[in-house]
C-alpha atoms as a PDB file:
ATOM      1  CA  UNK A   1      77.779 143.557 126.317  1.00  0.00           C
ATOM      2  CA  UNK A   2      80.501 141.434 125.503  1.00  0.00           C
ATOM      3  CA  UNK A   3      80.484 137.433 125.130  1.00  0.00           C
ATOM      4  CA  UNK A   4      83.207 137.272 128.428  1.00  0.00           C
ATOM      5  CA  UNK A   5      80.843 140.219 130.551  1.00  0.00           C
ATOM      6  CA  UNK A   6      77.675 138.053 129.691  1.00  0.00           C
ATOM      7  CA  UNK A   7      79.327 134.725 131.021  1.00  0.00           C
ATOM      8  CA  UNK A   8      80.773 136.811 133.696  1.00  0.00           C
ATOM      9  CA  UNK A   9      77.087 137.620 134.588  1.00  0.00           C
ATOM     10  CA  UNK A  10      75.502 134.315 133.932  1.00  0.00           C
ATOM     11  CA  UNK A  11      78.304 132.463 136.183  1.00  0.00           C
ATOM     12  CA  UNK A  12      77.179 134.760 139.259  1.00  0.00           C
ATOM     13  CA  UNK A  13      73.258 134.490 138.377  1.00  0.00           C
ATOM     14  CA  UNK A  14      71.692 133.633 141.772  1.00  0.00           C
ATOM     15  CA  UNK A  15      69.317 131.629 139.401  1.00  0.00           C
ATOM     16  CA  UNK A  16      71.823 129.422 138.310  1.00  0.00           C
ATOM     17  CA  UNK A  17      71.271 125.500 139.879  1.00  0.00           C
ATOM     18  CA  UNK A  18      73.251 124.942 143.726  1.00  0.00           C
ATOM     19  CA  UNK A  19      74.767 122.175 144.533  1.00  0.00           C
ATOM     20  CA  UNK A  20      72.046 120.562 146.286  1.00  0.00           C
ATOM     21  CA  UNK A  21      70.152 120.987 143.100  1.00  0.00           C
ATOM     22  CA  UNK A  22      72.561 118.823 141.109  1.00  0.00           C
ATOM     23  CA  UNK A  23      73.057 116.434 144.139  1.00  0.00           C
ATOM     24  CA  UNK A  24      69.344 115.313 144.175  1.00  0.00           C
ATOM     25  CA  UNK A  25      68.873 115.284 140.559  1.00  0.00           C
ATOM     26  CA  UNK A  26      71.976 113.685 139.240  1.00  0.00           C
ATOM     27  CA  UNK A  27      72.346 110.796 141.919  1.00  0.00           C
ATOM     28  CA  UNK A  28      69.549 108.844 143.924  1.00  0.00           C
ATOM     29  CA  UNK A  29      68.660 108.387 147.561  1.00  0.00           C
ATOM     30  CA  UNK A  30      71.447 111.625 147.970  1.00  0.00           C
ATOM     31  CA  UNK A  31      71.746 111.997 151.852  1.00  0.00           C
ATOM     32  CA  UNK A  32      73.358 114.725 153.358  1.00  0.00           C
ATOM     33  CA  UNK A  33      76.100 114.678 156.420  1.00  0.00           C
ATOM     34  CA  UNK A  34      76.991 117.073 157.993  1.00  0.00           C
ATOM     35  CA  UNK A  35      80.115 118.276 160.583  1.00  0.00           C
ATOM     36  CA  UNK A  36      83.893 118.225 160.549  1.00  0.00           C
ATOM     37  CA  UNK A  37      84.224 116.670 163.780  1.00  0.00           C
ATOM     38  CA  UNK A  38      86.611 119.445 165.041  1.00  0.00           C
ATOM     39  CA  UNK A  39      84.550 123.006 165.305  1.00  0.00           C
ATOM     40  CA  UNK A  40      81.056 123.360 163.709  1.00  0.00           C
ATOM     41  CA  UNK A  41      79.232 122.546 160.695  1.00  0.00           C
ATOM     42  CA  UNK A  42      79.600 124.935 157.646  1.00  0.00           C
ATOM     43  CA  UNK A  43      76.620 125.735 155.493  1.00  0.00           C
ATOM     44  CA  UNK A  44      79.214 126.879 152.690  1.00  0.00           C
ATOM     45  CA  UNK A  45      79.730 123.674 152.091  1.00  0.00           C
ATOM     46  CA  UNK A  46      77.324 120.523 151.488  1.00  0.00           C
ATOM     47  CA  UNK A  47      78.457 116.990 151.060  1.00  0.00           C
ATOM     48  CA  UNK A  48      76.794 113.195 151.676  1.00  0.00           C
ATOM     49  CA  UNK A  49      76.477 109.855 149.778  1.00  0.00           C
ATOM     50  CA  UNK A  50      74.110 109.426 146.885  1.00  0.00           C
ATOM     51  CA  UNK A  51      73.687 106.539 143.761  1.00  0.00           C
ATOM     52  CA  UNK A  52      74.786 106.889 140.302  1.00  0.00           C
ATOM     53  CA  UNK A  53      73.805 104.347 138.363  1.00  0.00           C
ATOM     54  CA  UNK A  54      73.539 101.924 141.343  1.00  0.00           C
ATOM     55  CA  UNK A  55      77.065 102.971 142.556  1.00  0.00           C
ATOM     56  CA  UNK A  56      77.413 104.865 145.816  1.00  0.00           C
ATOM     57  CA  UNK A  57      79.502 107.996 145.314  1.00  0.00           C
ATOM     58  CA  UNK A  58      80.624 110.725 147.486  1.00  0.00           C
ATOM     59  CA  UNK A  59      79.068 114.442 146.630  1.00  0.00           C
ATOM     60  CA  UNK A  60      80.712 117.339 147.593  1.00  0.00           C
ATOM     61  CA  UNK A  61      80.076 120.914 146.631  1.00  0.00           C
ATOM     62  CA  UNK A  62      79.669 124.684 147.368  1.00  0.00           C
ATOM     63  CA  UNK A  63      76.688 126.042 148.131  1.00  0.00           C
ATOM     64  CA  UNK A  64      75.319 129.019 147.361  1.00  0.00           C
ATOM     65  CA  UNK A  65      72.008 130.724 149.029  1.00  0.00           C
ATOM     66  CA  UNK A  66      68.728 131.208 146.800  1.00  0.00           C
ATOM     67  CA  UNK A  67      67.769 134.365 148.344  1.00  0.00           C
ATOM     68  CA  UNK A  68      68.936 136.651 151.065  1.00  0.00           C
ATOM     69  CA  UNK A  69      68.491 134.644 154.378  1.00  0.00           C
ATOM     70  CA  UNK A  70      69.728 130.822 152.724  1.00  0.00           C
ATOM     71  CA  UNK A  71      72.639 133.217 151.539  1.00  0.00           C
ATOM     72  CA  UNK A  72      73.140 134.009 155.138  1.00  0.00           C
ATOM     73  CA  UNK A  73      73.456 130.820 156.662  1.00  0.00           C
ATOM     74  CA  UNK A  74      75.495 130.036 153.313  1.00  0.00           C
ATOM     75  CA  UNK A  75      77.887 132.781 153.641  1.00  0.00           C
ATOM     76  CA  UNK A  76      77.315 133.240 150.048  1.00  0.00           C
ATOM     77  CA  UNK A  77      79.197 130.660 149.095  1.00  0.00           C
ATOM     78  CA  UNK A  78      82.245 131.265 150.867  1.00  0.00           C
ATOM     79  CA  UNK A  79      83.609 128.692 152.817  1.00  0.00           C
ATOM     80  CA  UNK A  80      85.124 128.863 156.290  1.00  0.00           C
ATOM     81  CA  UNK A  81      88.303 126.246 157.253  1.00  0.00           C
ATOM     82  CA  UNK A  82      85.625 123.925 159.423  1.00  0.00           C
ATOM     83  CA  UNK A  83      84.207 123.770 155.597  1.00  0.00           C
ATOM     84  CA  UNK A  84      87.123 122.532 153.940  1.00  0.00           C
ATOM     85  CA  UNK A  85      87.677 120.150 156.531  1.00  0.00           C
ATOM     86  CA  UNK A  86      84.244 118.308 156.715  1.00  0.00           C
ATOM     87  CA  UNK A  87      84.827 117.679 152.583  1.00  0.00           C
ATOM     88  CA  UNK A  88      88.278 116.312 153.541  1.00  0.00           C
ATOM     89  CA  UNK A  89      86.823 114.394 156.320  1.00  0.00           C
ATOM     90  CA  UNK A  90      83.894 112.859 153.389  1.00  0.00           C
ATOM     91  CA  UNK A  91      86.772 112.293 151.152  1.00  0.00           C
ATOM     92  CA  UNK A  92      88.912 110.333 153.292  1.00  0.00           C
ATOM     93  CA  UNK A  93      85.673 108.232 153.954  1.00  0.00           C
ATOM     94  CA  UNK A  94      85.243 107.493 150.299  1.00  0.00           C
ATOM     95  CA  UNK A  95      88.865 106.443 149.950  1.00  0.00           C
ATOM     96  CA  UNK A  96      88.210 103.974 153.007  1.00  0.00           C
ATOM     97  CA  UNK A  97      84.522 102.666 151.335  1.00  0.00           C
ATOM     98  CA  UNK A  98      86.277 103.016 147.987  1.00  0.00           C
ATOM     99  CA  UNK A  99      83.787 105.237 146.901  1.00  0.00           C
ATOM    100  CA  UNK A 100      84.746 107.937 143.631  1.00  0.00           C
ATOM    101  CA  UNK A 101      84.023 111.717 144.528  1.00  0.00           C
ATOM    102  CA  UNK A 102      82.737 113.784 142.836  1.00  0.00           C
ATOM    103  CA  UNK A 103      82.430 117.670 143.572  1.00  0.00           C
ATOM    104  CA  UNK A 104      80.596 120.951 142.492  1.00  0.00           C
ATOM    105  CA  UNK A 105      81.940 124.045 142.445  1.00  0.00           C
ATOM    106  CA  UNK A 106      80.270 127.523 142.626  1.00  0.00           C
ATOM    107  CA  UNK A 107      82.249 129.653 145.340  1.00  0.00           C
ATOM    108  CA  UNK A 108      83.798 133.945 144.855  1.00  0.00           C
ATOM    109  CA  UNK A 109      86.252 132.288 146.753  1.00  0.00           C
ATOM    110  CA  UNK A 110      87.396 131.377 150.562  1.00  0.00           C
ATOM    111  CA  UNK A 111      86.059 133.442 153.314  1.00  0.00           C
ATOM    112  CA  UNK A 112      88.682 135.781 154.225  1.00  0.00           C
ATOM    113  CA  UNK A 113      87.636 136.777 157.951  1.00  0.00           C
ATOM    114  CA  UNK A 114      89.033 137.214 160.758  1.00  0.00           C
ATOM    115  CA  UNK A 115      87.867 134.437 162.511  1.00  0.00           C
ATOM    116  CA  UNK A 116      88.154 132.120 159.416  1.00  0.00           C
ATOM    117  CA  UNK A 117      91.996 133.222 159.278  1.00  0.00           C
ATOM    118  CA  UNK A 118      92.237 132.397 163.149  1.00  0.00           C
ATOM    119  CA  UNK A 119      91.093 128.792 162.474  1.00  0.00           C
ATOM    120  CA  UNK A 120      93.970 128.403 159.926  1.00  0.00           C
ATOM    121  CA  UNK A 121      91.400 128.413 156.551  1.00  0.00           C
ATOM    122  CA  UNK A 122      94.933 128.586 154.727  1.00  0.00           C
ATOM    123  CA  UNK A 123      95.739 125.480 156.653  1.00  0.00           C
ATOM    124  CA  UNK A 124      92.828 123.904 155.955  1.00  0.00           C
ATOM    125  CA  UNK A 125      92.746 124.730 151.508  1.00  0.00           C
ATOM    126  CA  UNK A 126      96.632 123.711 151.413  1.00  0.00           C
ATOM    127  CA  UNK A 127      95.830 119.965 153.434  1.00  0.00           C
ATOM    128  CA  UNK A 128      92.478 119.247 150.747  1.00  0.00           C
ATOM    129  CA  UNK A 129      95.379 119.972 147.993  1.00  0.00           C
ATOM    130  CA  UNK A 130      97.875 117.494 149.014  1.00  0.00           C
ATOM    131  CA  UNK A 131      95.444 114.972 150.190  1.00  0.00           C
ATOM    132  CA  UNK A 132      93.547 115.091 147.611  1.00  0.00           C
ATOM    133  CA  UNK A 133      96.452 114.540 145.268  1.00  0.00           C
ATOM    134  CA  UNK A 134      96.965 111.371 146.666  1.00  0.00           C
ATOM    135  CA  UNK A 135      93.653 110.252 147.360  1.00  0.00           C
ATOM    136  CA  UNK A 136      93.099 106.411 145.668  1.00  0.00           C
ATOM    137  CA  UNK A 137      89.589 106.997 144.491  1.00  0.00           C
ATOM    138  CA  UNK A 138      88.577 108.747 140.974  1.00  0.00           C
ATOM    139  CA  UNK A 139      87.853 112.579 141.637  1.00  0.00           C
ATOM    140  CA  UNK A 140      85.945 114.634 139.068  1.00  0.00           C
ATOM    141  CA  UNK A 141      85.015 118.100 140.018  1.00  0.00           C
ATOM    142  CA  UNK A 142      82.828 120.098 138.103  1.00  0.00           C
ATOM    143  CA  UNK A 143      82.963 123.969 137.909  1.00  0.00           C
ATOM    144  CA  UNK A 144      78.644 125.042 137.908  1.00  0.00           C
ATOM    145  CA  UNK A 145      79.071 128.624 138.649  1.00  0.00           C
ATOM    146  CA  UNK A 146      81.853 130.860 139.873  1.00  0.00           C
ATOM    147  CA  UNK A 147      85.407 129.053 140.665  1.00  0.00           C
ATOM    148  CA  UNK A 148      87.067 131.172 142.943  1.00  0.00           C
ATOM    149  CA  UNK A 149      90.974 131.405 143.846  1.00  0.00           C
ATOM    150  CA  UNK A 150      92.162 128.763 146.054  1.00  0.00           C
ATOM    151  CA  UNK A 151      88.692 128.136 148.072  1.00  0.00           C
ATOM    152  CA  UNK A 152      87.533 126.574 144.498  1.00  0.00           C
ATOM    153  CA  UNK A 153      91.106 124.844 143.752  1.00  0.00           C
ATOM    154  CA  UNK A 154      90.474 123.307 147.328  1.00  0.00           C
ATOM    155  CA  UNK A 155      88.009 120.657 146.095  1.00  0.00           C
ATOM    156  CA  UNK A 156      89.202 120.801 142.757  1.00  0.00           C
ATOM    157  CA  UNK A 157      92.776 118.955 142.371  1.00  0.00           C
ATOM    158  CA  UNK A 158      90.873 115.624 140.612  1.00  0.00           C
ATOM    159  CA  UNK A 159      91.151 113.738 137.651  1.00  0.00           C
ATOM    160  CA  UNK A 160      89.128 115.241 135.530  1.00  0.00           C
ATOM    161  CA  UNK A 161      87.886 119.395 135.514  1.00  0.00           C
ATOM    162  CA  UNK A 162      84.407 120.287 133.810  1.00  0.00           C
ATOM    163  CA  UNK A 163      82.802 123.584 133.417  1.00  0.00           C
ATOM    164  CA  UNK A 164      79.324 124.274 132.340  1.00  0.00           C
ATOM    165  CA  UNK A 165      79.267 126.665 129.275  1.00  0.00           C
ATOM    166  CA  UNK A 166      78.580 129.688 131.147  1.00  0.00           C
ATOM    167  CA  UNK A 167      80.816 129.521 134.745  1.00  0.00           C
ATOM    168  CA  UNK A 168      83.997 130.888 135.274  1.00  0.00           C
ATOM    169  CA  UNK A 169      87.089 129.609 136.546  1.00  0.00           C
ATOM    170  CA  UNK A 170      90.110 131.867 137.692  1.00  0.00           C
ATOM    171  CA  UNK A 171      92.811 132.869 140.029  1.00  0.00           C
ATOM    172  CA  UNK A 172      91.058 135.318 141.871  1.00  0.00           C
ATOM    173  CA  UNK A 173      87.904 137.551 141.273  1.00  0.00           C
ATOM    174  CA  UNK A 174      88.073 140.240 137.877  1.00  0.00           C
ATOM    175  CA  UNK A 175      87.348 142.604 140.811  1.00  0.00           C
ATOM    176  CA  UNK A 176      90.560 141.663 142.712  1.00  0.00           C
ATOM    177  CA  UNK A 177      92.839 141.411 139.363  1.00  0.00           C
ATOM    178  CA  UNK A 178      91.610 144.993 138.535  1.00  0.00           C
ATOM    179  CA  UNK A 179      92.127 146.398 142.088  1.00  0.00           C
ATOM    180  CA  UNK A 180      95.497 144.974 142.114  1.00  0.00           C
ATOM    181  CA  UNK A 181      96.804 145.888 138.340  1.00  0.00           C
ATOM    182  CA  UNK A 182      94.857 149.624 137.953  1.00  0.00           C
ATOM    183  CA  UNK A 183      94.052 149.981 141.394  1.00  0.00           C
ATOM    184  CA  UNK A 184      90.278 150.488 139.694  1.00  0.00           C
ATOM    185  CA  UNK A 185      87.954 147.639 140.835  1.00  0.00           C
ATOM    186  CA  UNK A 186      85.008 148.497 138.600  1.00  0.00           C
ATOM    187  CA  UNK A 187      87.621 147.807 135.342  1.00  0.00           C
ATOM    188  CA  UNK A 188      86.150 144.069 136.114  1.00  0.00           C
ATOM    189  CA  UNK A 189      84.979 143.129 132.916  1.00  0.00           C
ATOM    190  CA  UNK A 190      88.112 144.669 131.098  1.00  0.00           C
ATOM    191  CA  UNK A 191      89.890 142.832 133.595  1.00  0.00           C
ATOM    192  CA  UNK A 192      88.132 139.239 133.111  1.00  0.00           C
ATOM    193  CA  UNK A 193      89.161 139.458 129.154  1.00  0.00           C
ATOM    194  CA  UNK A 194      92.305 139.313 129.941  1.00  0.00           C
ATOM    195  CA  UNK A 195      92.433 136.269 132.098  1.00  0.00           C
ATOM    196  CA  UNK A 196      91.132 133.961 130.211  1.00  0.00           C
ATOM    197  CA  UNK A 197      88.731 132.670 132.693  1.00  0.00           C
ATOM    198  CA  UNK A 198      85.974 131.286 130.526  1.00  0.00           C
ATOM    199  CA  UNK A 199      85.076 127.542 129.741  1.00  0.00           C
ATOM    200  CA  UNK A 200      86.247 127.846 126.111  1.00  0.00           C
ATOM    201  CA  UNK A 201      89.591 129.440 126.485  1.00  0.00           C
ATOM    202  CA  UNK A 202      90.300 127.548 129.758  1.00  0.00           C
ATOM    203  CA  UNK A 203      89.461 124.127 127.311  1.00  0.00           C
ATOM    204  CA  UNK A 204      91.848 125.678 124.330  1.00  0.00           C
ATOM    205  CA  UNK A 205      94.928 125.589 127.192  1.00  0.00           C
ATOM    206  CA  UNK A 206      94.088 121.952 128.421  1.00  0.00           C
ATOM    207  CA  UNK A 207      92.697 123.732 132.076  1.00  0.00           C
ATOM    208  CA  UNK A 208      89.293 121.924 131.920  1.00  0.00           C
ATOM    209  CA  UNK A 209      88.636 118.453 130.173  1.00  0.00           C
ATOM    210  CA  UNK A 210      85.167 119.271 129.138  1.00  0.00           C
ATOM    211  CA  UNK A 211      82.286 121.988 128.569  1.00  0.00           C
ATOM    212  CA  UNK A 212      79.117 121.240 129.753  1.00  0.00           C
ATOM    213  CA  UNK A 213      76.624 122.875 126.886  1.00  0.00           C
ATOM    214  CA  UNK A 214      73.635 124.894 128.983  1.00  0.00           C
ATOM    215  CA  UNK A 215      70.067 125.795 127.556  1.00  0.00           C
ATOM    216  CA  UNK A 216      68.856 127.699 130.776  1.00  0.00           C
ATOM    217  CA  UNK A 217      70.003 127.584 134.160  1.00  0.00           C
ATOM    218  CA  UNK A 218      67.158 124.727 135.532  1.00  0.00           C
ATOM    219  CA  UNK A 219      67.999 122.054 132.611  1.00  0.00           C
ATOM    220  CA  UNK A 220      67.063 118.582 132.234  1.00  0.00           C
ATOM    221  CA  UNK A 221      69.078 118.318 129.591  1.00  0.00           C
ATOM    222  CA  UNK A 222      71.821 119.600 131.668  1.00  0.00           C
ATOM    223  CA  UNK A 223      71.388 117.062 134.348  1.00  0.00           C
ATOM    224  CA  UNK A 224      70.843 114.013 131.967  1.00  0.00           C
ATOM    225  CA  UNK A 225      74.185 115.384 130.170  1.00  0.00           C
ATOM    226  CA  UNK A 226      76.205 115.257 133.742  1.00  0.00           C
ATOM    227  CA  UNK A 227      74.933 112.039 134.551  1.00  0.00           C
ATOM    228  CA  UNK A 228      75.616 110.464 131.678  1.00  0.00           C
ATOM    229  CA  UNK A 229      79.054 111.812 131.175  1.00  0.00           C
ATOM    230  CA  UNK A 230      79.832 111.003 135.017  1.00  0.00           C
ATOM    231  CA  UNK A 231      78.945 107.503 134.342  1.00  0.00           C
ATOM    232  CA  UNK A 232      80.811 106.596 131.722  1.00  0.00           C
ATOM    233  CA  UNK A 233      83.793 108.743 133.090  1.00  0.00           C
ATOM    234  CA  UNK A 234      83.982 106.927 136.173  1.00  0.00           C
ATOM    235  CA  UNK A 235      83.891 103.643 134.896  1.00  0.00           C
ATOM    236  CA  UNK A 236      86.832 104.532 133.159  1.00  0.00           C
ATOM    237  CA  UNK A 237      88.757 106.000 136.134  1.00  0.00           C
ATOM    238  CA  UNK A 238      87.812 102.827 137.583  1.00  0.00           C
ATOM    239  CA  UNK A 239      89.295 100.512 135.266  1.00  0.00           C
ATOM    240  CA  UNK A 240      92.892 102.228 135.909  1.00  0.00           C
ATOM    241  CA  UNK A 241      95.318 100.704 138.858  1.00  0.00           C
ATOM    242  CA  UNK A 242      95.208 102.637 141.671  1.00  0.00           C
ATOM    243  CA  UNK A 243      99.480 103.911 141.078  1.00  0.00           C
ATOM    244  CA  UNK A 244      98.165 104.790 137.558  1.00  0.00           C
ATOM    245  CA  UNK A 245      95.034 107.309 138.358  1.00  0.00           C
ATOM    246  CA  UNK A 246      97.213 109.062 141.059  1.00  0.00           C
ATOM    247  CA  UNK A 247     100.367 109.853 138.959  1.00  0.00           C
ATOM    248  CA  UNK A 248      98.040 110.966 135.973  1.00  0.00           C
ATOM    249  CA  UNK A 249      96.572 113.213 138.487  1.00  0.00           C
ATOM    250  CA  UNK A 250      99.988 114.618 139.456  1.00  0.00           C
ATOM    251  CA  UNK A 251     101.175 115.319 136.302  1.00  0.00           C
ATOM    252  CA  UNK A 252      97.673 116.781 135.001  1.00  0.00           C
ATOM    253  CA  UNK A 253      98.453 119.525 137.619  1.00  0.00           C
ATOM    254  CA  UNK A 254     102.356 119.657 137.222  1.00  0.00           C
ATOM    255  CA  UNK A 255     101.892 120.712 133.788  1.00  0.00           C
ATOM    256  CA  UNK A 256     100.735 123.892 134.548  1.00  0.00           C
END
């Protein structure tokens, strides 16, 4: 097995830590909300208000299910437009409390149903891109899993990107590059070594800021290592004027 087929593996491991996981272990007194005030609430994607370090900070993240039936009511991690648009509506509440965001990331990507497609889910990714690039609050998003096309990229335009050591962040799926260059799906793992969609070669071309080291997927280590680095990150987000932190954001993504 190759290094970029065992990280492949690792990133999709339905043992890996959720969202929620990270949400009640990194912050205090984390309470969930739920609802985008407009269809229904989507269990694809969790978000609420917990404490770091005695500051209240928005969480937002994807969530995947632990076993058949919470993957169910999860849709596997795989948002639907009413999804996207409760995390906008919890972002545009932290910009109002002043509150920095931060968000986790573990999604194969936007659900592409019909249904989804009839609520406008491309709608819904392209208006958590442009008001998130203009949000006046620190964002850092952090990629725990599997980043996903544009249904990761959708809570993902922030100040800072972070991977853990063993996720995976990319266009679309190995299985989708491979269907659409050989017309071969299960040339995946050939596929995945040539997109560069690792932690280390995505840090080497300035994608990601950081790489979160992992020793196992349920870590203390990693959760004292995001907490820490959180802390002192967002004090220093902080400390920038407001014009500042948003044109550094624009040009972080304009250089790609």
């Amino acid at each position: 097995m190759t290094d970029v087929s065992r990280i492949l593996k690792e990133a999709r491991d339905q043992g890996r830590m959720t969202t929620l996981d990270y949400a009640n272990q990194v912050f205090d007194q984390f309470m969930e909300l739920h609802g985008d005030r407009q269809f229904s609430d989507d269990g694809a994607i969790v978000g609420g208000i917990g404490y770091l370090d005695g500051l209240a900070v928005t969480v937002l993240g994807i969530q995947k299910g632990t076993n058949l039936q919470d993957n169910l009511h999860r849709n596997f991690g795989q948002p639907h437009p009413e999804g996207y648009r409760k995390a906008l509506r919890l972002m545009k509440q932290a910009e109002k409390f002043r509150r920095p965001i931060v968000t986790f990331i573990n999604t194969a990507g936007a659900y592409p149903g019909v249904g989804a497609e009839e609520r406008g889910q491309g709608e819904a990714i392209a208006r958590n891109l442009l008001e998130m690039s203009d949000l006046k609050v620190p964002i850092i998003a952090i990629i725990i899993g599997e980043g996903g096309s544009g249904g990761a990229l959708a809570l993902a335009l922030s100040d800072k990107v972070w991977m853990l050591e063993n996720s995976i962040y990319a266009v679309l799926s190995p299985e989708g590059f491979a269907s659409i260059l050989w017309k071969d799906g299960s040339r995946a793992t050939e596929a995945a070594e040539l997109m560069k969609i690792t932690a280390r070669e995505l840090k080497e071309m300035n994608v990601v800021d950081k790489i979160i080291p992992e020793r196992g997927y349920f870590s203390s280590e990693i959760v004292s290592k995001i907490k820490k680095d959180l802390i002192l990150e967002i004090q220093a987000l902080q400390s920038l004027p407001v014009e500042d932190l948003i044109e550094q954001r624009y040009h972080r993504f304009r250089q790609y």
